[in-house]
PDB file of N, CA and C in Angstrom:
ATOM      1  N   UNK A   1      63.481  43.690  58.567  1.00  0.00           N
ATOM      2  CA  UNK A   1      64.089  44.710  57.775  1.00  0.00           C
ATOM      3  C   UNK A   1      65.602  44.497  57.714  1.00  0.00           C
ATOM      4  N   UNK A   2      65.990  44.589  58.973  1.00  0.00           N
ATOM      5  CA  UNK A   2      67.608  43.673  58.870  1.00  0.00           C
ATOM      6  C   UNK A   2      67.910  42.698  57.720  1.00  0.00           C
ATOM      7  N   UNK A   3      67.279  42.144  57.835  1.00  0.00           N
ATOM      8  CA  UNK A   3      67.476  40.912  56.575  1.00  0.00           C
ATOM      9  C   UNK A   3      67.263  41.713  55.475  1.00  0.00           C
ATOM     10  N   UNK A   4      66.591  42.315  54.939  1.00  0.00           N
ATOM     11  CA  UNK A   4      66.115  42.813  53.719  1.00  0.00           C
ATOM     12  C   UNK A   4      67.370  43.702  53.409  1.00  0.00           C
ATOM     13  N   UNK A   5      68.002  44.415  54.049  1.00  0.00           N
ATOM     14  CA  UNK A   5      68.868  45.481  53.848  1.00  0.00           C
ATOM     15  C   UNK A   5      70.787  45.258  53.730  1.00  0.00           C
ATOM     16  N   UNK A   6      70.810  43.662  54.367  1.00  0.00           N
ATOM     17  CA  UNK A   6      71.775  43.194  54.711  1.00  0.00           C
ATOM     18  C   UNK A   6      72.655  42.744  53.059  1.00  0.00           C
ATOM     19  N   UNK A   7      74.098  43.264  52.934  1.00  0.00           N
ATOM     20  CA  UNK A   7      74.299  43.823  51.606  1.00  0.00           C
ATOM     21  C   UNK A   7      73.973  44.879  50.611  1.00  0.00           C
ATOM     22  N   UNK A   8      73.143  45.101  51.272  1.00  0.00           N
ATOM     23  CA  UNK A   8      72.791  46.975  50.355  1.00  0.00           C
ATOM     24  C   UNK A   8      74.063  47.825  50.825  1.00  0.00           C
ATOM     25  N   UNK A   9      74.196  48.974  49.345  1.00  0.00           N
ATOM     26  CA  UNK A   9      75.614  49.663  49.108  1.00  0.00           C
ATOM     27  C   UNK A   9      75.061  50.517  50.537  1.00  0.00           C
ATOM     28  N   UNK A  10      76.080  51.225  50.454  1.00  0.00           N
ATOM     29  CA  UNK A  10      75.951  52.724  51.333  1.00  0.00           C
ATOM     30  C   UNK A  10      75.120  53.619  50.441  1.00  0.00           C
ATOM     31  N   UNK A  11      74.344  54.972  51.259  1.00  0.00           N
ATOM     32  CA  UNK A  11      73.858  55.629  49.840  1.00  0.00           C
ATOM     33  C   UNK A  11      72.702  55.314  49.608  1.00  0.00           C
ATOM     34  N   UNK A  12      72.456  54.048  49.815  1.00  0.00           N
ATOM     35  CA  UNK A  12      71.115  53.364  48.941  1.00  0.00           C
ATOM     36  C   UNK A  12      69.667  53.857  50.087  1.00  0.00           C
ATOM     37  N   UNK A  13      69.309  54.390  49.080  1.00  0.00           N
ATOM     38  CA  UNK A  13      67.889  54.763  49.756  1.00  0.00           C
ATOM     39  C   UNK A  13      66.739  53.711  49.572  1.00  0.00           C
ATOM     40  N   UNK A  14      66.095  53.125  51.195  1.00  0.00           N
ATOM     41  CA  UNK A  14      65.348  52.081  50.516  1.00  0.00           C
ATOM     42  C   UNK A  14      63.912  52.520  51.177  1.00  0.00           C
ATOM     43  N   UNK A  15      62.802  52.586  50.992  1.00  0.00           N
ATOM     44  CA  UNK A  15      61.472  52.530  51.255  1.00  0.00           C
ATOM     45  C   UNK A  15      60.731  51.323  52.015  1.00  0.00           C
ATOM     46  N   UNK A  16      60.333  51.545  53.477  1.00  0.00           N
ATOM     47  CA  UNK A  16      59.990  50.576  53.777  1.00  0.00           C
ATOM     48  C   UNK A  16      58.106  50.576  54.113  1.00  0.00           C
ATOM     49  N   UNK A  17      57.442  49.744  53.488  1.00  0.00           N
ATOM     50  CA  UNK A  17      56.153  49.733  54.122  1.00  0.00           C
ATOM     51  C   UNK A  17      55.920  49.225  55.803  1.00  0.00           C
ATOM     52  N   UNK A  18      55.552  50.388  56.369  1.00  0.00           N
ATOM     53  CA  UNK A  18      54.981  49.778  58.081  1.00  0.00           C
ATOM     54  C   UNK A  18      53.716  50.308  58.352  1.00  0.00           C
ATOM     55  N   UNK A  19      52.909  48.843  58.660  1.00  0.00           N
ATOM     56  CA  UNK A  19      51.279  49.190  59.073  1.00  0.00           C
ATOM     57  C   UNK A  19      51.633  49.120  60.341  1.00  0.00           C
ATOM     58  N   UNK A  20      52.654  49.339  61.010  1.00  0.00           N
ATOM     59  CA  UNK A  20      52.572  49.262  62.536  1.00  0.00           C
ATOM     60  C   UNK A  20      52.641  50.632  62.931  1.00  0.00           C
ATOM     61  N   UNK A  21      51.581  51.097  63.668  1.00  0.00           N
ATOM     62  CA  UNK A  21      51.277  52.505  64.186  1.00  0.00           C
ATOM     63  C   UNK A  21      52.609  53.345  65.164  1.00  0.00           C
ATOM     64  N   UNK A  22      53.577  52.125  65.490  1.00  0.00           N
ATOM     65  CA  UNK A  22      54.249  52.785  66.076  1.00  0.00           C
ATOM     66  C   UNK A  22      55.948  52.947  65.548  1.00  0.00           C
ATOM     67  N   UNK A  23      55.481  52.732  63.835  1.00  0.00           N
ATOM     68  CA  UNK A  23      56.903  52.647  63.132  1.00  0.00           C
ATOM     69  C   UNK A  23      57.362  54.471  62.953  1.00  0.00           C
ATOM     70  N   UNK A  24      56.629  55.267  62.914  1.00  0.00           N
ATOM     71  CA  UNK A  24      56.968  56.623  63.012  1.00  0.00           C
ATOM     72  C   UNK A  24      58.023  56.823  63.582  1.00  0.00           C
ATOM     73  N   UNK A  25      58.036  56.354  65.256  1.00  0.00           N
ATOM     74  CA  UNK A  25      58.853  56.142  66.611  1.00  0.00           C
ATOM     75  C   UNK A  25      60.222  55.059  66.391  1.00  0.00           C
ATOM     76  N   UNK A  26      59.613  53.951  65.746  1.00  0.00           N
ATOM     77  CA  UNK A  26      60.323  52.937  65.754  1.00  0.00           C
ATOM     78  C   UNK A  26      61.382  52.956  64.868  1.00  0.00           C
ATOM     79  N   UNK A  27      61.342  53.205  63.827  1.00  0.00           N
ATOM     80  CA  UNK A  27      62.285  53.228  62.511  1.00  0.00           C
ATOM     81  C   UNK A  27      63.577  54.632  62.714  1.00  0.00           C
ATOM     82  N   UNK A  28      62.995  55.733  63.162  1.00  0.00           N
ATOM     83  CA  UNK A  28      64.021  56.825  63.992  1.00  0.00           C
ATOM     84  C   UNK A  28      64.959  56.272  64.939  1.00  0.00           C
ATOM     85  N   UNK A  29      64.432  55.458  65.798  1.00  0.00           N
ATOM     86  CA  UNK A  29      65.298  54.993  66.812  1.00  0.00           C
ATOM     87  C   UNK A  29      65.769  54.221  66.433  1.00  0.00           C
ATOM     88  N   UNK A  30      65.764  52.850  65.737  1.00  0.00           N
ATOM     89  CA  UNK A  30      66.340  51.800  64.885  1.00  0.00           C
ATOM     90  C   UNK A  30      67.808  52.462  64.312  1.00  0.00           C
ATOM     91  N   UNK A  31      67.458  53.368  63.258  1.00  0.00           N
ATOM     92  CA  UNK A  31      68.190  53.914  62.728  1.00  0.00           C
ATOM     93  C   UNK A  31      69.478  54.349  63.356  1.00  0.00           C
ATOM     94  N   UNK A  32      69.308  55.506  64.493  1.00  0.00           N
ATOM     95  CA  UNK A  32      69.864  56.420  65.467  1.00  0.00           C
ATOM     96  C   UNK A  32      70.937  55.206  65.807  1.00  0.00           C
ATOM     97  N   UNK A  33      70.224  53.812  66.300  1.00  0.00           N
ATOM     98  CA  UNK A  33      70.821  52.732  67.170  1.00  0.00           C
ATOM     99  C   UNK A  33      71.850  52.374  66.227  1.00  0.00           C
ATOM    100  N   UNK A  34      71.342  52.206  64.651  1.00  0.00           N
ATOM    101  CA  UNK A  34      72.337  51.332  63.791  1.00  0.00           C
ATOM    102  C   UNK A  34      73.201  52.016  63.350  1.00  0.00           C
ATOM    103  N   UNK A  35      72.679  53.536  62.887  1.00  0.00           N
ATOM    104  CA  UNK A  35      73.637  54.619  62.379  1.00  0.00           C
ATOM    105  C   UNK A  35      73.116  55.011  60.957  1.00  0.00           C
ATOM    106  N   UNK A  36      71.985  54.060  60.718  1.00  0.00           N
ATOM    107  CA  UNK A  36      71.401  54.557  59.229  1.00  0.00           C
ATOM    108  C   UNK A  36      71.181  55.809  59.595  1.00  0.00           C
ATOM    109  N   UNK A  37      70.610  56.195  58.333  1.00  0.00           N
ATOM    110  CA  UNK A  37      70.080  57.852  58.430  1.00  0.00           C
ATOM    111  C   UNK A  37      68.365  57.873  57.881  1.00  0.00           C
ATOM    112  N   UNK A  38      67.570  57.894  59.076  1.00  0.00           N
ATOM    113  CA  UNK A  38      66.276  57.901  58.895  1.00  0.00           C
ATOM    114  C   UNK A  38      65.634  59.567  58.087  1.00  0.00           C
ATOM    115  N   UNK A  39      65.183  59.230  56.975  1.00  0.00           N
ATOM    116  CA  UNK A  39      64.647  60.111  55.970  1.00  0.00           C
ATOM    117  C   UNK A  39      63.293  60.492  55.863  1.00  0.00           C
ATOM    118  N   UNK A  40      62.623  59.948  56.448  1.00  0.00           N
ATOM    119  CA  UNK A  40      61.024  60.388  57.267  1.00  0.00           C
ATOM    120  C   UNK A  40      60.181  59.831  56.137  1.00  0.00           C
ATOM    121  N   UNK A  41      58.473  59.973  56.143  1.00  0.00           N
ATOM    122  CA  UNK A  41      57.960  59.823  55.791  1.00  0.00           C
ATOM    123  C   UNK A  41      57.770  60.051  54.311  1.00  0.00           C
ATOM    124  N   UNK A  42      57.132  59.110  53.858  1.00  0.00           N
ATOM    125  CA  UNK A  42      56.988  59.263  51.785  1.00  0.00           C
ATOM    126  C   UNK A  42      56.205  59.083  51.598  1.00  0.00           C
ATOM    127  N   UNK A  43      55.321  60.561  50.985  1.00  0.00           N
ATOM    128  CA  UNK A  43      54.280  60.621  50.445  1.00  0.00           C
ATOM    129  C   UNK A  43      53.583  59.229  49.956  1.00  0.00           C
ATOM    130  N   UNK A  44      52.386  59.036  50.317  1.00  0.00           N
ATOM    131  CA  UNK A  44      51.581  57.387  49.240  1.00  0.00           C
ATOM    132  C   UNK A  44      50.121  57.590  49.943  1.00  0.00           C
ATOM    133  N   UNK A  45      49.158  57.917  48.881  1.00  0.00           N
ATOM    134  CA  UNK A  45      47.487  57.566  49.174  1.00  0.00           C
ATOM    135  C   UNK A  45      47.378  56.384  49.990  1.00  0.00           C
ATOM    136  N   UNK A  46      47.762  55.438  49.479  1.00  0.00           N
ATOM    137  CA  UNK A  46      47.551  53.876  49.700  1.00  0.00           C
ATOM    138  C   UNK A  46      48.579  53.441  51.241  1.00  0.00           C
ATOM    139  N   UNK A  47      49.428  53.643  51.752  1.00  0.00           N
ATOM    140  CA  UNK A  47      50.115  53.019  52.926  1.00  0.00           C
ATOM    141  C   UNK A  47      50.956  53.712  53.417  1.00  0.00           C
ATOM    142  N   UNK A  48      51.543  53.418  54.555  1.00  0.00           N
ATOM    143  CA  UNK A  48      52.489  54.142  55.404  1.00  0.00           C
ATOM    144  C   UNK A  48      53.713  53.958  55.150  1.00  0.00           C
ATOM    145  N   UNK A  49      54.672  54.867  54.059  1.00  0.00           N
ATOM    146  CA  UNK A  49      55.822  54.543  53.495  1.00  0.00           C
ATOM    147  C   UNK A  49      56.703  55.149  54.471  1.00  0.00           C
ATOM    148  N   UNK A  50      57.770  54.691  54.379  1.00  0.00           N
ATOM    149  CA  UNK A  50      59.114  55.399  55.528  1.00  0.00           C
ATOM    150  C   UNK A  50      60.533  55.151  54.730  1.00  0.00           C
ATOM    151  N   UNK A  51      61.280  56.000  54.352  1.00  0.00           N
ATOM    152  CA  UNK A  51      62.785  56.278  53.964  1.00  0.00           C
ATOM    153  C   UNK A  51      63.870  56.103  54.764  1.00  0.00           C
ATOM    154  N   UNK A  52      64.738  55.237  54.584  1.00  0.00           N
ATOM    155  CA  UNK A  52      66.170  55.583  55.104  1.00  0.00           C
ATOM    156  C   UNK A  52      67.470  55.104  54.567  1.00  0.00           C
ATOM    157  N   UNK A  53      68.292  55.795  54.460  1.00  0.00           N
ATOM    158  CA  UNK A  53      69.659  55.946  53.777  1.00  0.00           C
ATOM    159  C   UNK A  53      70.778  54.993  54.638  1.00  0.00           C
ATOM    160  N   UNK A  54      71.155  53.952  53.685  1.00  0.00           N
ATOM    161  CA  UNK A  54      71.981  53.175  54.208  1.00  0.00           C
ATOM    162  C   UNK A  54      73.023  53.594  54.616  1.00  0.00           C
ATOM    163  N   UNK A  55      73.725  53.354  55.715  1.00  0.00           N
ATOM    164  CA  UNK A  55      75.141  54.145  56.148  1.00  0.00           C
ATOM    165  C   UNK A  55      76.474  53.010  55.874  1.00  0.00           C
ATOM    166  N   UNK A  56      77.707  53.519  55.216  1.00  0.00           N
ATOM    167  CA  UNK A  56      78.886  52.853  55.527  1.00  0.00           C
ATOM    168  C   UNK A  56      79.051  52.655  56.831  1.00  0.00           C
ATOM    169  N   UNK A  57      78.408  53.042  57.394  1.00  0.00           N
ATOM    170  CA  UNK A  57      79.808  52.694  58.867  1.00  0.00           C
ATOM    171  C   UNK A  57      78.292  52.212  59.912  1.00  0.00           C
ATOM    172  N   UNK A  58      77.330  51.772  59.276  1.00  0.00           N
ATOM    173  CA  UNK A  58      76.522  50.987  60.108  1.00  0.00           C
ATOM    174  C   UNK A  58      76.520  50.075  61.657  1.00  0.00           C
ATOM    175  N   UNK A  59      76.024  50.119  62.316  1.00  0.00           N
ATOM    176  CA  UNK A  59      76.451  49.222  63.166  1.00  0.00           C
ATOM    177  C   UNK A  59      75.729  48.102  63.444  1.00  0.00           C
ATOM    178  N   UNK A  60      76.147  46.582  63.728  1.00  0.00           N
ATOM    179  CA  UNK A  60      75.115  45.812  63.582  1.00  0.00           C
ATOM    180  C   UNK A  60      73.987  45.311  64.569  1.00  0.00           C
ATOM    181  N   UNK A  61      73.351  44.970  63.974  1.00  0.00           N
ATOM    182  CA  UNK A  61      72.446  44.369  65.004  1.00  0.00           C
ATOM    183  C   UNK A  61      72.085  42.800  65.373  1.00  0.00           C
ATOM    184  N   UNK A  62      71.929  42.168  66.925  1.00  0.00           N
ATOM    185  CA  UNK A  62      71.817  41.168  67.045  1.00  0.00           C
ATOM    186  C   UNK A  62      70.698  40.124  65.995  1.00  0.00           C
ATOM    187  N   UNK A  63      71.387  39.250  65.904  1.00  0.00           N
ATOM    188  CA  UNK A  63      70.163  38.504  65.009  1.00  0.00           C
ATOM    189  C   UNK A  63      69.102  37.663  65.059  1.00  0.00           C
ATOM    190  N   UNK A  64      68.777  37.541  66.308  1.00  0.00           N
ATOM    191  CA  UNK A  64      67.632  36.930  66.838  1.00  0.00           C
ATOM    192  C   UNK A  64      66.806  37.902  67.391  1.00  0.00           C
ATOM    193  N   UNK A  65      67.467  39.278  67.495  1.00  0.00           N
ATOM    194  CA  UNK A  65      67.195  40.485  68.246  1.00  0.00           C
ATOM    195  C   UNK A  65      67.653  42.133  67.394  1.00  0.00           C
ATOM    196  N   UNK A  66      66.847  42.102  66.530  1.00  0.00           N
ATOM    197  CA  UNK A  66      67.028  43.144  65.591  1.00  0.00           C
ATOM    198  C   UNK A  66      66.980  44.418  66.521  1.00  0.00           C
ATOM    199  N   UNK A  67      66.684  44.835  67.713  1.00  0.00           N
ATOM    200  CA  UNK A  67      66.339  45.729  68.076  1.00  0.00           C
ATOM    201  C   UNK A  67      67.126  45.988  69.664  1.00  0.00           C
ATOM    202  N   UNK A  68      67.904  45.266  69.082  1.00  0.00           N
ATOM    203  CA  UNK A  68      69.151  45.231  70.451  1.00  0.00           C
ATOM    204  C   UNK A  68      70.709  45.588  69.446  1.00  0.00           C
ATOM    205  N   UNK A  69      71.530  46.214  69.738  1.00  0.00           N
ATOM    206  CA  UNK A  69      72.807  46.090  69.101  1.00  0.00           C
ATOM    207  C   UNK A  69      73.590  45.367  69.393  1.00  0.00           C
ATOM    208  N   UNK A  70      74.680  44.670  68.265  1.00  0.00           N
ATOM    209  CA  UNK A  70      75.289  43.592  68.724  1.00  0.00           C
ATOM    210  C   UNK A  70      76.385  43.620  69.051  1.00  0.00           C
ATOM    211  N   UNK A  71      77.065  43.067  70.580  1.00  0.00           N
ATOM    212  CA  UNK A  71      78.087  43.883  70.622  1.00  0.00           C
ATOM    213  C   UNK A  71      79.572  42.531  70.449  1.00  0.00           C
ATOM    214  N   UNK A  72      80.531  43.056  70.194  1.00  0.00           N
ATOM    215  CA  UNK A  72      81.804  42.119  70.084  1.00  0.00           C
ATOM    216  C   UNK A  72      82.007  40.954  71.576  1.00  0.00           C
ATOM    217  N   UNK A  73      81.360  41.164  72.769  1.00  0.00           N
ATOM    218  CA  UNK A  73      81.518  40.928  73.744  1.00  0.00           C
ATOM    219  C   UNK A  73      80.413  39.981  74.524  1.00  0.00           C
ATOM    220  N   UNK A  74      79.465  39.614  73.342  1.00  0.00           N
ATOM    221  CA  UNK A  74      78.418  38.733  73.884  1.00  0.00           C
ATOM    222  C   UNK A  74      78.881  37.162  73.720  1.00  0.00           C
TER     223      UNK A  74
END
């Protein structure tokens, strides 16, 4: 998802599909970590859609390690 989002404006609301049962959990905390703004669940018959609002003042994340933050000091 990092990759996918990397250059998107601020503002930009993007929709992500997750068949992983534990993206409910996962994508909140992601967010919280990076500074996006997680927008919850989106309505869809067909799959498990999830919202979140790109932030200006984002923070990044390692890149071998999306799920670690990256800090100036590594």
């Amino acid at each position: 998802m990092r990759k996918e989002i990397d250059g998107a404006k601020p503002g930009t609301v993007v929709h992500v599909i997750a068949t992983d049962p534990a993206a409910p959990l996962d994508l909140p905390a992601w967010c919280h970590m990076t500074g996006h703004h997680y927008l919850g669940p989106v309505p869809d018959d067909e799959r498990p859609v999830y919202a979140l609002r790109i932030a200006a003042s984002a923070r990044p994340t390692r890149a071998g390690a999306p799920w670690h933050a990256d800090s100036p000091d590594r």
